[in-house]
N, C-alpha and C. Protein backbone atom coordinates (compact mmCIF):
# COMPACT_ATOMS: atom_id res chain seq x y z
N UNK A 1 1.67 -56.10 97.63
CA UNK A 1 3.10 -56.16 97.79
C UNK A 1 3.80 -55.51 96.60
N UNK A 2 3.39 -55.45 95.55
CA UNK A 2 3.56 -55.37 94.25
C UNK A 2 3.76 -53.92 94.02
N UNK A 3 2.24 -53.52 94.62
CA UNK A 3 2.17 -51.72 94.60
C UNK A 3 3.63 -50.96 95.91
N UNK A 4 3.64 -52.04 96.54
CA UNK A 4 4.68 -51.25 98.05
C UNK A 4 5.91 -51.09 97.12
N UNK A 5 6.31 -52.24 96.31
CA UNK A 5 7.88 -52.12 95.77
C UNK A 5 7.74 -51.26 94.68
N UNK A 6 7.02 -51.03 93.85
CA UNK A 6 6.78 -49.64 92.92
C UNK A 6 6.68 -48.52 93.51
N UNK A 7 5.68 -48.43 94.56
CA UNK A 7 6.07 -47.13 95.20
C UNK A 7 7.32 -46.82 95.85
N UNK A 8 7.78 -47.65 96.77
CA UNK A 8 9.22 -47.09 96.91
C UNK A 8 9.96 -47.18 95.88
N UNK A 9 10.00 -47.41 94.73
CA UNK A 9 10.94 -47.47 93.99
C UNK A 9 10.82 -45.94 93.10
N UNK A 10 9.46 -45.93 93.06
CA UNK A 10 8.79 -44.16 92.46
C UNK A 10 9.57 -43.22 93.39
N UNK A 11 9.28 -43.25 94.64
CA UNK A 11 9.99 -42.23 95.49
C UNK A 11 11.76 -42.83 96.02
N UNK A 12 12.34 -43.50 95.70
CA UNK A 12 13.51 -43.59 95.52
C UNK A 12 13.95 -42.88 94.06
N UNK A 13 13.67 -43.15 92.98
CA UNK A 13 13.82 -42.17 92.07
C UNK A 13 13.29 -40.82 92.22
N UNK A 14 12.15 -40.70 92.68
CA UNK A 14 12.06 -39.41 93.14
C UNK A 14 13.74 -38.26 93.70
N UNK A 15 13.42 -38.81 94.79
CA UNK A 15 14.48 -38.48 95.90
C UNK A 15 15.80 -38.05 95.06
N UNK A 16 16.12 -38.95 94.17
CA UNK A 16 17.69 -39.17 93.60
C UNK A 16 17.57 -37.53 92.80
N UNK A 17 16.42 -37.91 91.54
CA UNK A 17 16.45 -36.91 90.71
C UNK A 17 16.21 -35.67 91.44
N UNK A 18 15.65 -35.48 92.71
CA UNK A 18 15.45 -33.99 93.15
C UNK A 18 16.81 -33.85 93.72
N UNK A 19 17.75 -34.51 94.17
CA UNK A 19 19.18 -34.44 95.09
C UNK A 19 20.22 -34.25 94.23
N UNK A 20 20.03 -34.98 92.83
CA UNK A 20 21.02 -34.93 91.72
C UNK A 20 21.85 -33.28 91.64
N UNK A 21 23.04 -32.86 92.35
CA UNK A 21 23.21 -31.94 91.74
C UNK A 21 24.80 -31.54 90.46
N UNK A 22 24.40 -30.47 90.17
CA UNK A 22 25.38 -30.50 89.36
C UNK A 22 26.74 -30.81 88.86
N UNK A 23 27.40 -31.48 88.58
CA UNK A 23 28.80 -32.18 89.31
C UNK A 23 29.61 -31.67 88.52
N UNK A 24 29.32 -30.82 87.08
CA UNK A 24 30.37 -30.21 86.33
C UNK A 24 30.61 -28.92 87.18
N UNK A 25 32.13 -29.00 87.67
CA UNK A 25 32.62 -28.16 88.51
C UNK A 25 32.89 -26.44 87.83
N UNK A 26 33.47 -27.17 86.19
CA UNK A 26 33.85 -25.99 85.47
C UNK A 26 32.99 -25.39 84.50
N UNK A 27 32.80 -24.34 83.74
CA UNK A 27 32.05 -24.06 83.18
C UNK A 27 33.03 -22.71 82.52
N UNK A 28 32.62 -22.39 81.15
CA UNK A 28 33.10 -21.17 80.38
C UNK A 28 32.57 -20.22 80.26
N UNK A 29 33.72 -19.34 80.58
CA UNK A 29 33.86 -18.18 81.09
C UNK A 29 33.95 -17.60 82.78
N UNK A 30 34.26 -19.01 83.67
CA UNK A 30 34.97 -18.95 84.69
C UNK A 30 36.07 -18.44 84.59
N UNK A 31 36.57 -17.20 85.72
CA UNK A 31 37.63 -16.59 85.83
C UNK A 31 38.21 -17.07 87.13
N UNK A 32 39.26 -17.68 87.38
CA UNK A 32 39.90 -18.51 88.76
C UNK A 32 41.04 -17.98 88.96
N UNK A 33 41.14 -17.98 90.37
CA UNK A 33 42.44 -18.05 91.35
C UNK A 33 42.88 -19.08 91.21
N UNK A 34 44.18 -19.39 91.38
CA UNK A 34 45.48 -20.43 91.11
C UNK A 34 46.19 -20.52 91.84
N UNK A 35 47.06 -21.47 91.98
CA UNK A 35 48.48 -21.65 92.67
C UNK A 35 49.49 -21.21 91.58
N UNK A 36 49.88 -20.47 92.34
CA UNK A 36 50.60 -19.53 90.98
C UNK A 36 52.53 -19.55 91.49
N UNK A 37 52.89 -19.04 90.09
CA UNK A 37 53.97 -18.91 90.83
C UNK A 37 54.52 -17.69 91.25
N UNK A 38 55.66 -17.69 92.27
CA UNK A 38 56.20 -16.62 93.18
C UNK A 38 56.13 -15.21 91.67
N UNK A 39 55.46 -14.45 92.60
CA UNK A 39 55.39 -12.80 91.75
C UNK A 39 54.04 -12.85 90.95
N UNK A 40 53.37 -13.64 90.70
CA UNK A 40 52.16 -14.19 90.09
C UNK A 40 51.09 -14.14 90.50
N UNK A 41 50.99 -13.72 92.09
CA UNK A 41 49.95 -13.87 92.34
C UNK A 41 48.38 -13.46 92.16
N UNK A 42 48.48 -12.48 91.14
CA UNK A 42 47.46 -11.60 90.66
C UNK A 42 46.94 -12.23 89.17
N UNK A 43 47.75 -13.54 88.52
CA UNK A 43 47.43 -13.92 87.43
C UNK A 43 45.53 -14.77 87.42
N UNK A 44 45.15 -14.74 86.40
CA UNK A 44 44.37 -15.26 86.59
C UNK A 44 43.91 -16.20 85.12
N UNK A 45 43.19 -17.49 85.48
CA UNK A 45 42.58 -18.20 84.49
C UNK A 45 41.69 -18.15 84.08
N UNK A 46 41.09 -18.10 82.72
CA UNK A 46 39.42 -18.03 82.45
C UNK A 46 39.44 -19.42 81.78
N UNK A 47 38.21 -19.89 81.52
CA UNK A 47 37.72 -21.20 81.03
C UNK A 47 37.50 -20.67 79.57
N UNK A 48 38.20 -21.22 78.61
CA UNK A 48 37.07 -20.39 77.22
C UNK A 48 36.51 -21.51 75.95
N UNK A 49 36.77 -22.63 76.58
CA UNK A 49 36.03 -23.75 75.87
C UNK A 49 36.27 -25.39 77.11
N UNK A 50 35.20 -25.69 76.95
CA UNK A 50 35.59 -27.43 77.62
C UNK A 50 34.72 -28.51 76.09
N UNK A 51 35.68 -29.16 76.07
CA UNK A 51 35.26 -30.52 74.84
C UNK A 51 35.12 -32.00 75.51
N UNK A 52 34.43 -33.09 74.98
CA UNK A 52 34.93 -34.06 75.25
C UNK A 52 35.25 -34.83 74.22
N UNK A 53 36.50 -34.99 74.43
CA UNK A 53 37.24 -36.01 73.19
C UNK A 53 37.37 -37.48 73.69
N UNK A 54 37.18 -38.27 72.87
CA UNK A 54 36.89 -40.01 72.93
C UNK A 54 38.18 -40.36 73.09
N UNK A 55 39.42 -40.06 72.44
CA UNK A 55 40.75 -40.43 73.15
C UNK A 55 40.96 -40.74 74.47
N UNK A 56 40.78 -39.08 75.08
CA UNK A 56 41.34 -38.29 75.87
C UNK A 56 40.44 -37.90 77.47
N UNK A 57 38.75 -37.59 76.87
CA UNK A 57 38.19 -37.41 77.65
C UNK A 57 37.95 -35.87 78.01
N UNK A 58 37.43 -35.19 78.77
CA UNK A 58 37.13 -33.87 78.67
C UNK A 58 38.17 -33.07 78.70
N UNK A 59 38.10 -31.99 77.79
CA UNK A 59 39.81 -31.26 77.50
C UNK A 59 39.18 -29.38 78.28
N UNK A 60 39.32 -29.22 78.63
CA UNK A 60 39.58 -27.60 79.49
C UNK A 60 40.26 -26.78 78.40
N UNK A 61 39.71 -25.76 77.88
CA UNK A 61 40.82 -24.99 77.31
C UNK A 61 40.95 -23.64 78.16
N UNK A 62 41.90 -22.82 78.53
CA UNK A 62 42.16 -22.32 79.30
C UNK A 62 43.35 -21.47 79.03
N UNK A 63 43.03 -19.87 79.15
CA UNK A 63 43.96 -18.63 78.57
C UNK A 63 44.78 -18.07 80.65
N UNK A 64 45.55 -17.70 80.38
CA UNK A 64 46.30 -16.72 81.50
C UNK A 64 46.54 -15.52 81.37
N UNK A 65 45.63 -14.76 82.03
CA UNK A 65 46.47 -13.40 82.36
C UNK A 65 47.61 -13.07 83.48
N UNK A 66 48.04 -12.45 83.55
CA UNK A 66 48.73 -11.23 84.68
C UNK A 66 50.12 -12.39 84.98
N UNK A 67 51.23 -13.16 83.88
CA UNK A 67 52.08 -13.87 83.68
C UNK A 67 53.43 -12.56 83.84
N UNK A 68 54.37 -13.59 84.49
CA UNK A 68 55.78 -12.51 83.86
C UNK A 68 56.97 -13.30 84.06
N UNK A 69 56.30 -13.98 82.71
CA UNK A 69 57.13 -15.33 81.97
C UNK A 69 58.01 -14.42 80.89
N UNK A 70 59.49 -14.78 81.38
CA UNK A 70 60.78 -14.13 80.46
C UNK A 70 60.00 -14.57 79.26
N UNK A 71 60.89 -13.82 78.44
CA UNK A 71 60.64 -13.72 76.78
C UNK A 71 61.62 -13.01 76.23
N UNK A 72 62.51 -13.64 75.68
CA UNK A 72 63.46 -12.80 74.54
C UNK A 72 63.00 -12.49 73.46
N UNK A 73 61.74 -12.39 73.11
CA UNK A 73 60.85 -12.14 71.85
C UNK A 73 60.31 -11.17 71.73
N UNK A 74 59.66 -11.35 73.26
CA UNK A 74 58.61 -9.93 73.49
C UNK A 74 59.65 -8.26 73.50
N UNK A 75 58.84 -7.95 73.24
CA UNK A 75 59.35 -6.61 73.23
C UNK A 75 60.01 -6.05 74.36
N UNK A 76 58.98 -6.12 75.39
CA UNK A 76 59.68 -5.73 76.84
C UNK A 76 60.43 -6.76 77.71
N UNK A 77 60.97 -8.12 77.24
CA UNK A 77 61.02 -8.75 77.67
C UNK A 77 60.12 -10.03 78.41
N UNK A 78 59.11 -9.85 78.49
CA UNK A 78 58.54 -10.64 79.30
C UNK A 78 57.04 -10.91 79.00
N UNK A 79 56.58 -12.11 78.98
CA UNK A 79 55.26 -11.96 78.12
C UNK A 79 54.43 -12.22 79.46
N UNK A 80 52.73 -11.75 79.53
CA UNK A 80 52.11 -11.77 80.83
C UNK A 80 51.14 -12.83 80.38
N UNK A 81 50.62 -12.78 79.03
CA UNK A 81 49.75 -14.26 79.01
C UNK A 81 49.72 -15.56 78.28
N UNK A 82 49.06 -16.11 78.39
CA UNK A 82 49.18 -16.86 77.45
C UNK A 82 47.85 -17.79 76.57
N UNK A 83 47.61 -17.01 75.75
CA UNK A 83 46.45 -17.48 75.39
C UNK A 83 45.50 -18.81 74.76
N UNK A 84 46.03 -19.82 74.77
CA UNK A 84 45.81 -21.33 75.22
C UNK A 84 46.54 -22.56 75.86
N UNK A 85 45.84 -22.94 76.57
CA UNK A 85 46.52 -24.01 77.27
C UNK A 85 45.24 -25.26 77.06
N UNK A 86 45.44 -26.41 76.63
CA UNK A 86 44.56 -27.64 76.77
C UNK A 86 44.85 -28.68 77.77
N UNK A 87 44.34 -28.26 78.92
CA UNK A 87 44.52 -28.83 80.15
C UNK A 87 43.27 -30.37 80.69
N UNK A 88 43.75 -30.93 81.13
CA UNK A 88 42.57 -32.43 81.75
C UNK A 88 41.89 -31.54 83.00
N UNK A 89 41.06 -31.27 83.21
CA UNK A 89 40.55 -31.50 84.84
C UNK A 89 41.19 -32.02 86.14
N UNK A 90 41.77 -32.64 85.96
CA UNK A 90 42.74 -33.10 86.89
C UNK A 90 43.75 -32.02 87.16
N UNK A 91 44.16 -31.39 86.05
CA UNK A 91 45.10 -30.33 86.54
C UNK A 91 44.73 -28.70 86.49
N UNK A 92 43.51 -28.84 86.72
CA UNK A 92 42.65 -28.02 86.85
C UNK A 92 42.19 -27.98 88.90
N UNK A 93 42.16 -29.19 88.53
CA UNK A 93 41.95 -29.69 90.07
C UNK A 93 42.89 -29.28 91.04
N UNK A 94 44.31 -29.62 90.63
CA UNK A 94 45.05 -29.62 91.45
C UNK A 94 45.52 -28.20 91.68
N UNK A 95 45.25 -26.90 90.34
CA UNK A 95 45.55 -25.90 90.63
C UNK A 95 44.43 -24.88 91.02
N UNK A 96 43.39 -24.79 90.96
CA UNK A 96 42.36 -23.62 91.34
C UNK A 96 42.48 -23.43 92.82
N UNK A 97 41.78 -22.25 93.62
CA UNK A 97 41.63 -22.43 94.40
C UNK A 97 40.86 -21.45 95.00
N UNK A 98 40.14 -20.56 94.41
CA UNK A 98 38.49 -19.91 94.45
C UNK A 98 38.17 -19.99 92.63
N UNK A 99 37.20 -19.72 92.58
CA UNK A 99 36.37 -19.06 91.62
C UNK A 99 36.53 -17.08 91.76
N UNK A 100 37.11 -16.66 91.04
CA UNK A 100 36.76 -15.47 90.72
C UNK A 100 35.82 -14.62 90.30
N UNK A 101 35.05 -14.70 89.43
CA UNK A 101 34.08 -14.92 87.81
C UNK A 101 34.24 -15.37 87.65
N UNK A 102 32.22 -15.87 87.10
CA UNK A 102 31.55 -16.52 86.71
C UNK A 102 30.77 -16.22 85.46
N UNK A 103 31.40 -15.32 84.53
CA UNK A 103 30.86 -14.61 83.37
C UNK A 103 30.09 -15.09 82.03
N UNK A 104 30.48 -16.41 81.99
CA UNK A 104 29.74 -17.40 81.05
C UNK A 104 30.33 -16.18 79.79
N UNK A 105 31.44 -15.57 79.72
CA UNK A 105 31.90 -15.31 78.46
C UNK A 105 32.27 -15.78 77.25
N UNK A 106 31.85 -15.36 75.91
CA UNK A 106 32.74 -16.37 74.91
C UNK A 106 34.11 -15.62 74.76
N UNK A 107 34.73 -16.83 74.17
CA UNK A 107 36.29 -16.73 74.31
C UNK A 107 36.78 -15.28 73.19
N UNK A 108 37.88 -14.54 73.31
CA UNK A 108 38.09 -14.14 72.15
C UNK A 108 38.81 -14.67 71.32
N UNK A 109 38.99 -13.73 70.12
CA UNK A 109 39.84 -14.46 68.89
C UNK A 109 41.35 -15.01 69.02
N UNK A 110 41.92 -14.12 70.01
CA UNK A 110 43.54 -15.05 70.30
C UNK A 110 43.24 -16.05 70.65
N UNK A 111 42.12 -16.43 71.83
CA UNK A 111 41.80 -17.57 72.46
C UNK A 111 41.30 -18.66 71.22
N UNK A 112 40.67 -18.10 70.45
CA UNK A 112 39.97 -19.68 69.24
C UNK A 112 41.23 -19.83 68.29
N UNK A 113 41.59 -18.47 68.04
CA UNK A 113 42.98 -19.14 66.96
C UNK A 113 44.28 -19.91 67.71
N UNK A 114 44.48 -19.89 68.80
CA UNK A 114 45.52 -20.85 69.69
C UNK A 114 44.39 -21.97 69.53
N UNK A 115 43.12 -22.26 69.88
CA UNK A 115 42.44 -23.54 70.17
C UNK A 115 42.71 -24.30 68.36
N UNK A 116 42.09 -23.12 67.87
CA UNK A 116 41.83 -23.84 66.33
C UNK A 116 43.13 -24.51 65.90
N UNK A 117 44.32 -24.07 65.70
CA UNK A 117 45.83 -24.59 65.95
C UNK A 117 46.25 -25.87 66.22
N UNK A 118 45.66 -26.04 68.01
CA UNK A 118 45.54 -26.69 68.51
C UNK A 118 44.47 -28.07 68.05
N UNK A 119 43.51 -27.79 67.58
CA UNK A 119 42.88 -28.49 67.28
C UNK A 119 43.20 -29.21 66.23
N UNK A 120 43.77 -28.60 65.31
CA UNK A 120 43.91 -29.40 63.49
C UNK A 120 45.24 -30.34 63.89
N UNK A 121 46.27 -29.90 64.89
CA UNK A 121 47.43 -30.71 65.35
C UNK A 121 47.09 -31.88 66.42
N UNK A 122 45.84 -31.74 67.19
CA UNK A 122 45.14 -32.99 67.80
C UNK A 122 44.71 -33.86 67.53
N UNK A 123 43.75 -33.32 66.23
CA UNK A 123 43.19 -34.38 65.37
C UNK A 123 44.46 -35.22 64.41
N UNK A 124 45.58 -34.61 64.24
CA UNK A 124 46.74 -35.07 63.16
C UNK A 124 47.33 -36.25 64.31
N UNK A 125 47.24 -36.05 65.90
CA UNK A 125 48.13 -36.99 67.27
C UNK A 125 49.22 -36.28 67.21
N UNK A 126 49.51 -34.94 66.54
CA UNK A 126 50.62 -34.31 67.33
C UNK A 126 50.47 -33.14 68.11
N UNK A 127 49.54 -33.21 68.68
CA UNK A 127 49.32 -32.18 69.89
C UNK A 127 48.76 -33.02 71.27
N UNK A 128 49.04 -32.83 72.40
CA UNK A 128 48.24 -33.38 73.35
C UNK A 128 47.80 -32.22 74.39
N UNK A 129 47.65 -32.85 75.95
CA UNK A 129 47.27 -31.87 76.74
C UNK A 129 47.88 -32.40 77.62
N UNK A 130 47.75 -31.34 78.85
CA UNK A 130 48.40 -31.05 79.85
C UNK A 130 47.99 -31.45 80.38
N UNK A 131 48.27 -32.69 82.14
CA UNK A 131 48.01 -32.57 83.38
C UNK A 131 48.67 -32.38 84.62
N UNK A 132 49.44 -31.75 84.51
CA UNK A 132 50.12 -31.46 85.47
C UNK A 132 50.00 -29.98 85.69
N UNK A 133 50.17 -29.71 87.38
CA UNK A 133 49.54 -28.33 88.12
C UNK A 133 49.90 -27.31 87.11
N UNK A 134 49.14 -26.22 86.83
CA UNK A 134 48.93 -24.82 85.89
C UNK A 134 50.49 -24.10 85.82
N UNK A 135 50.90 -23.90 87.00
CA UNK A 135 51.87 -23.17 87.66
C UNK A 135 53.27 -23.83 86.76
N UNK A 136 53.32 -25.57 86.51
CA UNK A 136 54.15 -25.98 86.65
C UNK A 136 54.45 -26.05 84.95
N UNK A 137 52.76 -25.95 84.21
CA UNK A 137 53.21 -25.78 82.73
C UNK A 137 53.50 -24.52 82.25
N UNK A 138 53.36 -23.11 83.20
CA UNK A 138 53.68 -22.00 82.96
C UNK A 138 55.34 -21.99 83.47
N UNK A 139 56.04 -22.88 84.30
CA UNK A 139 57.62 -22.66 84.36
C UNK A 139 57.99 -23.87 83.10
N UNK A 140 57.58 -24.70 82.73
CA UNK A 140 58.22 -25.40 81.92
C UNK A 140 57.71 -25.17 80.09
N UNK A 141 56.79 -23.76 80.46
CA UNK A 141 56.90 -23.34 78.91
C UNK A 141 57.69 -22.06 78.64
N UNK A 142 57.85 -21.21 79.69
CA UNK A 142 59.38 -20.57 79.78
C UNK A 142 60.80 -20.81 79.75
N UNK A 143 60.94 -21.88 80.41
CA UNK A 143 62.21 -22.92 79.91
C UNK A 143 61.96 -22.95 78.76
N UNK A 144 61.05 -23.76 77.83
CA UNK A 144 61.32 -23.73 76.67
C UNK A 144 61.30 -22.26 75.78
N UNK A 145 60.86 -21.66 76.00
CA UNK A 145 60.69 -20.38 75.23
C UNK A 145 61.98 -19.80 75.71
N UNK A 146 62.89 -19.53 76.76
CA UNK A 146 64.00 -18.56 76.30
C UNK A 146 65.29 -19.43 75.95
N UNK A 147 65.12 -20.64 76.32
CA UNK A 147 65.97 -21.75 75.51
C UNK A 147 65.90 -22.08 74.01
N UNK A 148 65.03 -21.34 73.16
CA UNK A 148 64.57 -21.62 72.18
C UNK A 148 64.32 -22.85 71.84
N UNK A 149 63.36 -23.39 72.60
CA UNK A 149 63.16 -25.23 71.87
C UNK A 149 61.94 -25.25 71.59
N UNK A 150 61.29 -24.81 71.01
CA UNK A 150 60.08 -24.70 70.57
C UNK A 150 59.46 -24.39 69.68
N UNK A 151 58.46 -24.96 68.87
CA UNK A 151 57.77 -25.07 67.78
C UNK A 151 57.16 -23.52 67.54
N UNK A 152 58.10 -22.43 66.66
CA UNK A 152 56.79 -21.58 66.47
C UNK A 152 56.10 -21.73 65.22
């Protein structure tokens, strides 16, 4: 009787560990489609770091191309990316909606010096992250940017 409940219990673990599959959805140097906003639709997200912080829980860091977010700064008016955003999964969730690339790229240097930034002001509790849809922190960081309310 002894040997029956070890063996099923061998091939119940069996089973699990061969079925187990991968459940981290995101990975760096993913390039994604979005819910974007109107005129946007060609922008795209790459993944260029994921952390897990004990606060907070896993943080997404995440650059935008192909933006045409006003800018009274920029030269031509209008800036197209934006090279960090520290987003939850959750609002990652709510905005993807294919995979583009899958390049397993490392990030470049605009991308680590916005993170690094980011980072020394996280560890201080005056930086946080984002969860709310992609789309919706790219209109409410244009509000702030041609309103001038913002930390440069």
């Amino acid at each position: 009787m002894i040997k029956l409940y070890s063996l099923t219990a061998v091939i119940l673990l069996f089973f699990v560990g061969c079925t187990k599959k991968d459940t981290m959805k995101y990975h760096v140097g993913q390039e994604w489609n979005y819910k974007t906003r109107p005129g946007e639709e060609n922008s795209i997200l790459k993944i260029f770091k994921i952390e897990e912080c004990p606060a907070t829980g896993k943080v997404l860091h995440i650059s935008i191309n192909g933006l045409k977010m006003k800018d009274p700064h920029h030269p031509e008016g209008i800036a197209d990316k934006i090279s960090h955003l520290p987003v939850t999964e959750e609002a990652l969730d709510k905005s993807v909606i294919r995979i583009k690339k899958d390049t397993r790229k490392l990030p470049d240097s605009l991308e680590m010096d916005g993170y690094s930034y980011w980072k020394k002001e996280f560890d201080k509790g005056s930086a946080g992250l984002f969860s709310i849809p992609i789309s919706e922190i790219v209109n409410e960081m244009e509000k702030s940017i041609v309103s001038g309310d913002y930390i440069k």
